[in-house]
C-alpha atoms as a PDB file:
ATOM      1  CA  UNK A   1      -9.592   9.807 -14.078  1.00  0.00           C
ATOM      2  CA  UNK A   2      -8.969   6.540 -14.202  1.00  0.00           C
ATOM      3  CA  UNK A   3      -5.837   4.576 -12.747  1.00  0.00           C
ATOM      4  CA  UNK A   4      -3.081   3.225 -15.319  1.00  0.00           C
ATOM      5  CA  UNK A   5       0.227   1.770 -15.320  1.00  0.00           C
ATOM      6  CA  UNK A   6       2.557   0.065 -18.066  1.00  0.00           C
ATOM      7  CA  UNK A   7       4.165  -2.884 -18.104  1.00  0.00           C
ATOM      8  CA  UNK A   8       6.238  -4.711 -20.093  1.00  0.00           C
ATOM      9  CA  UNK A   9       5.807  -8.218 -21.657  1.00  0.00           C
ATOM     10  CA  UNK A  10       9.101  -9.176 -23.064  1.00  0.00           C
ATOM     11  CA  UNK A  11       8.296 -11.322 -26.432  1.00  0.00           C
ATOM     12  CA  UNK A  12      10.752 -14.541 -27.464  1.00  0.00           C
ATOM     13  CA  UNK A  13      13.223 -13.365 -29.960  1.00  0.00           C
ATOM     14  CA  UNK A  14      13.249 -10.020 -29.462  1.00  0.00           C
ATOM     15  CA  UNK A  15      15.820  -7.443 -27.515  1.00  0.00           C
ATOM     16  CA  UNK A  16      12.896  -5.120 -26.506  1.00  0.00           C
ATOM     17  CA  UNK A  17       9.484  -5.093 -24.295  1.00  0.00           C
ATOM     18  CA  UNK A  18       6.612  -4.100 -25.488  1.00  0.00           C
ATOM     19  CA  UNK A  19       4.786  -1.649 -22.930  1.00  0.00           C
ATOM     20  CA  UNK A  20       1.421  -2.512 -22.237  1.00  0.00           C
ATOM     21  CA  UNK A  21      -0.765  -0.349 -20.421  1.00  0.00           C
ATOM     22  CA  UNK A  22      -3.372  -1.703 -17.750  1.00  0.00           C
ATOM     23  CA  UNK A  23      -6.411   0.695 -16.594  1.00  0.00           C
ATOM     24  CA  UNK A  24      -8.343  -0.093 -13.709  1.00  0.00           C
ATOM     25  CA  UNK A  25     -12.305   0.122 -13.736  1.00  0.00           C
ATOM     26  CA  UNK A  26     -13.449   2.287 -11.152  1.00  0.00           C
ATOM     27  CA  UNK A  27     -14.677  -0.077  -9.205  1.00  0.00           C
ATOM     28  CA  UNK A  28     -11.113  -1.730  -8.928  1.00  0.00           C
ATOM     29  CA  UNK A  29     -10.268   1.221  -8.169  1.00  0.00           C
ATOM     30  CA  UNK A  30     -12.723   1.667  -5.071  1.00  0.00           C
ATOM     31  CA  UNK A  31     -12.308  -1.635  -3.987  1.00  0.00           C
ATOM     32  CA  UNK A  32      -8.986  -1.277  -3.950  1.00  0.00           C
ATOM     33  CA  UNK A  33      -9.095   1.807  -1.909  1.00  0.00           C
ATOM     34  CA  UNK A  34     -11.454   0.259   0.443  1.00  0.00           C
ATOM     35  CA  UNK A  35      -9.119  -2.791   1.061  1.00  0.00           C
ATOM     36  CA  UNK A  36      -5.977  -0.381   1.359  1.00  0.00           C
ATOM     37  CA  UNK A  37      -7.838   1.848   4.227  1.00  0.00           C
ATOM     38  CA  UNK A  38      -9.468  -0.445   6.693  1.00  0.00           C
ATOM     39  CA  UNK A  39      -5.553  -2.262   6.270  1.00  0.00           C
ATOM     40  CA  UNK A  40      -4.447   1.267   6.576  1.00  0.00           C
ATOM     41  CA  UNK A  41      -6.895   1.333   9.674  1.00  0.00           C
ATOM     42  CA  UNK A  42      -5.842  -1.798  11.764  1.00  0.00           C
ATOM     43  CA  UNK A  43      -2.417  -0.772  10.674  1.00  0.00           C
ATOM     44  CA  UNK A  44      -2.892   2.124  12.672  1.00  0.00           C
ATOM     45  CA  UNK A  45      -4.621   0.637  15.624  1.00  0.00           C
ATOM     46  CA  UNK A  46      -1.721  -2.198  15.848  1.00  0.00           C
ATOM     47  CA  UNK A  47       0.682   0.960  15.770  1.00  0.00           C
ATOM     48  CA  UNK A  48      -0.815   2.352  18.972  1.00  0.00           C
ATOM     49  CA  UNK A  49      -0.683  -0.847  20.701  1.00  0.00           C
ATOM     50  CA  UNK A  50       3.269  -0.711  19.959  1.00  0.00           C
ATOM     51  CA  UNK A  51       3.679   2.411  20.812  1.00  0.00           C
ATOM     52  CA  UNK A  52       2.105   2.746  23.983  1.00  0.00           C
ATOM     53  CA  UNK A  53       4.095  -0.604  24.938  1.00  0.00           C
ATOM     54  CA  UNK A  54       7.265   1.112  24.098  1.00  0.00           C
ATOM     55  CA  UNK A  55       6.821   4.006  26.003  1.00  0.00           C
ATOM     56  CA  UNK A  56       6.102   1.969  28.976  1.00  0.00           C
ATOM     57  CA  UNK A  57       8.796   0.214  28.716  1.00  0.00           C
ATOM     58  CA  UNK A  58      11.112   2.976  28.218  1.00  0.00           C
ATOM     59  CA  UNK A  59       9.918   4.888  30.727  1.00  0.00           C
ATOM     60  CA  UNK A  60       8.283   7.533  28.401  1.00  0.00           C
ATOM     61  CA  UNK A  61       4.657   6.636  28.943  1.00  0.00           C
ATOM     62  CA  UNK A  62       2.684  10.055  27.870  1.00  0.00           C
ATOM     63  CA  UNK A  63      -0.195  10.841  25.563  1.00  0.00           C
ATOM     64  CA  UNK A  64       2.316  13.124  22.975  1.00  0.00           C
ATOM     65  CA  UNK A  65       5.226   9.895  23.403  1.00  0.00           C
ATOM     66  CA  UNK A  66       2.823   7.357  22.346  1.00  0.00           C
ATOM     67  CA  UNK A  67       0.831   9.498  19.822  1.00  0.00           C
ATOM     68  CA  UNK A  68       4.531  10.667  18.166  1.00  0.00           C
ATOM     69  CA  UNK A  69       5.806   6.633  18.247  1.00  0.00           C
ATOM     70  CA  UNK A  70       2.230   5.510  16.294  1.00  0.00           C
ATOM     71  CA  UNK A  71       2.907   8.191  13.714  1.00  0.00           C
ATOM     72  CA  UNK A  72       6.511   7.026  13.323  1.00  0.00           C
ATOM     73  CA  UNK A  73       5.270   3.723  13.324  1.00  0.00           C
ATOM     74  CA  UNK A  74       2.363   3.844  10.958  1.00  0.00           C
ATOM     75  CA  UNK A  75       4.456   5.793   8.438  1.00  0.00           C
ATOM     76  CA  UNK A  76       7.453   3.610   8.299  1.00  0.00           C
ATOM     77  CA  UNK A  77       4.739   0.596   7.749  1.00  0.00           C
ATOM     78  CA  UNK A  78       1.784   1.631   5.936  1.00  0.00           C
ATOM     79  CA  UNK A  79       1.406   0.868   2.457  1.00  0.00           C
ATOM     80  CA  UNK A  80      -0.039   4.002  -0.079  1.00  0.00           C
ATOM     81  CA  UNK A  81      -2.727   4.118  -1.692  1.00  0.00           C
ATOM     82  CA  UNK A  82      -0.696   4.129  -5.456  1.00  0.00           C
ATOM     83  CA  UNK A  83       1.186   0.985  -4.198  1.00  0.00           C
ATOM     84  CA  UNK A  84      -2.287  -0.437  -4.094  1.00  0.00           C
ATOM     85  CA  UNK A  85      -3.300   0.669  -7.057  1.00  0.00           C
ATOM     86  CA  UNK A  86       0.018  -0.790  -8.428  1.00  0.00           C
ATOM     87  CA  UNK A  87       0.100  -4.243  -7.506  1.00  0.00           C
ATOM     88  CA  UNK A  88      -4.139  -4.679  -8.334  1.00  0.00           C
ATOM     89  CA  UNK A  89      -2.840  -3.659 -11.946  1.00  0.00           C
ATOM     90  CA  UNK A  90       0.065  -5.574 -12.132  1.00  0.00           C
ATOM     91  CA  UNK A  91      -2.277  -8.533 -10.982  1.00  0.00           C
ATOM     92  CA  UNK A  92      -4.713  -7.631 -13.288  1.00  0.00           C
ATOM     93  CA  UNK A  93      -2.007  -7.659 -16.239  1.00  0.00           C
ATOM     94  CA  UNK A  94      -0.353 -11.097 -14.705  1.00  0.00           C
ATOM     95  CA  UNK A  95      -4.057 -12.503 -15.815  1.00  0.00           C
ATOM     96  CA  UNK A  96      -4.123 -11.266 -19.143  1.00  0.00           C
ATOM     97  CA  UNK A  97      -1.334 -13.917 -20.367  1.00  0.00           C
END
């Protein structure tokens, strides 16, 4: 199934959007969820670098520490897939005009 979100393009003159709905092609779609994990990869490898220099410096330097401060890290920062997804459509509907 194919990826889709609406958007709406406001017209001169008028009090209401119209909704127009952008698909992506599947290979968008893959590309886009190439891009999204090798960011989602150096994301991850950055977050270990933090973490382990946090726990040295707060004196809580051990494997589970630095593993559980990456994780915390990596969540609060990585971007999802959908958000992607979303912004290579909105891009893609940002051309159409």
């Amino acid at each position: 199934m194919a990826f889709s979100k609406s958007f709406a393009r406001t017209i001169p003159g008028t009090n209401f959007p119209i909704w127009e709905e952008v698909v992506l092609t599947p290979e968008q779609e893959k590309e886009v969820e190439e891009k999204c994990s090798q960011e989602n990869f150096h994301l991850l490898d950055e977050c270990l670098k933090e973490a382990k220099a946090l726990a040295i410096k707060n004196s809580v330097n051990d494997d589970r520490n630095v593993v559980s401060l990456a994780i915390a890290l990596f969540e609060k920062k990585a971007s999802h897939v959908i958000f992607w997804k979303e912004s290579r459509a909105k891009e893609k509907f940002d051309n159409k005009k």
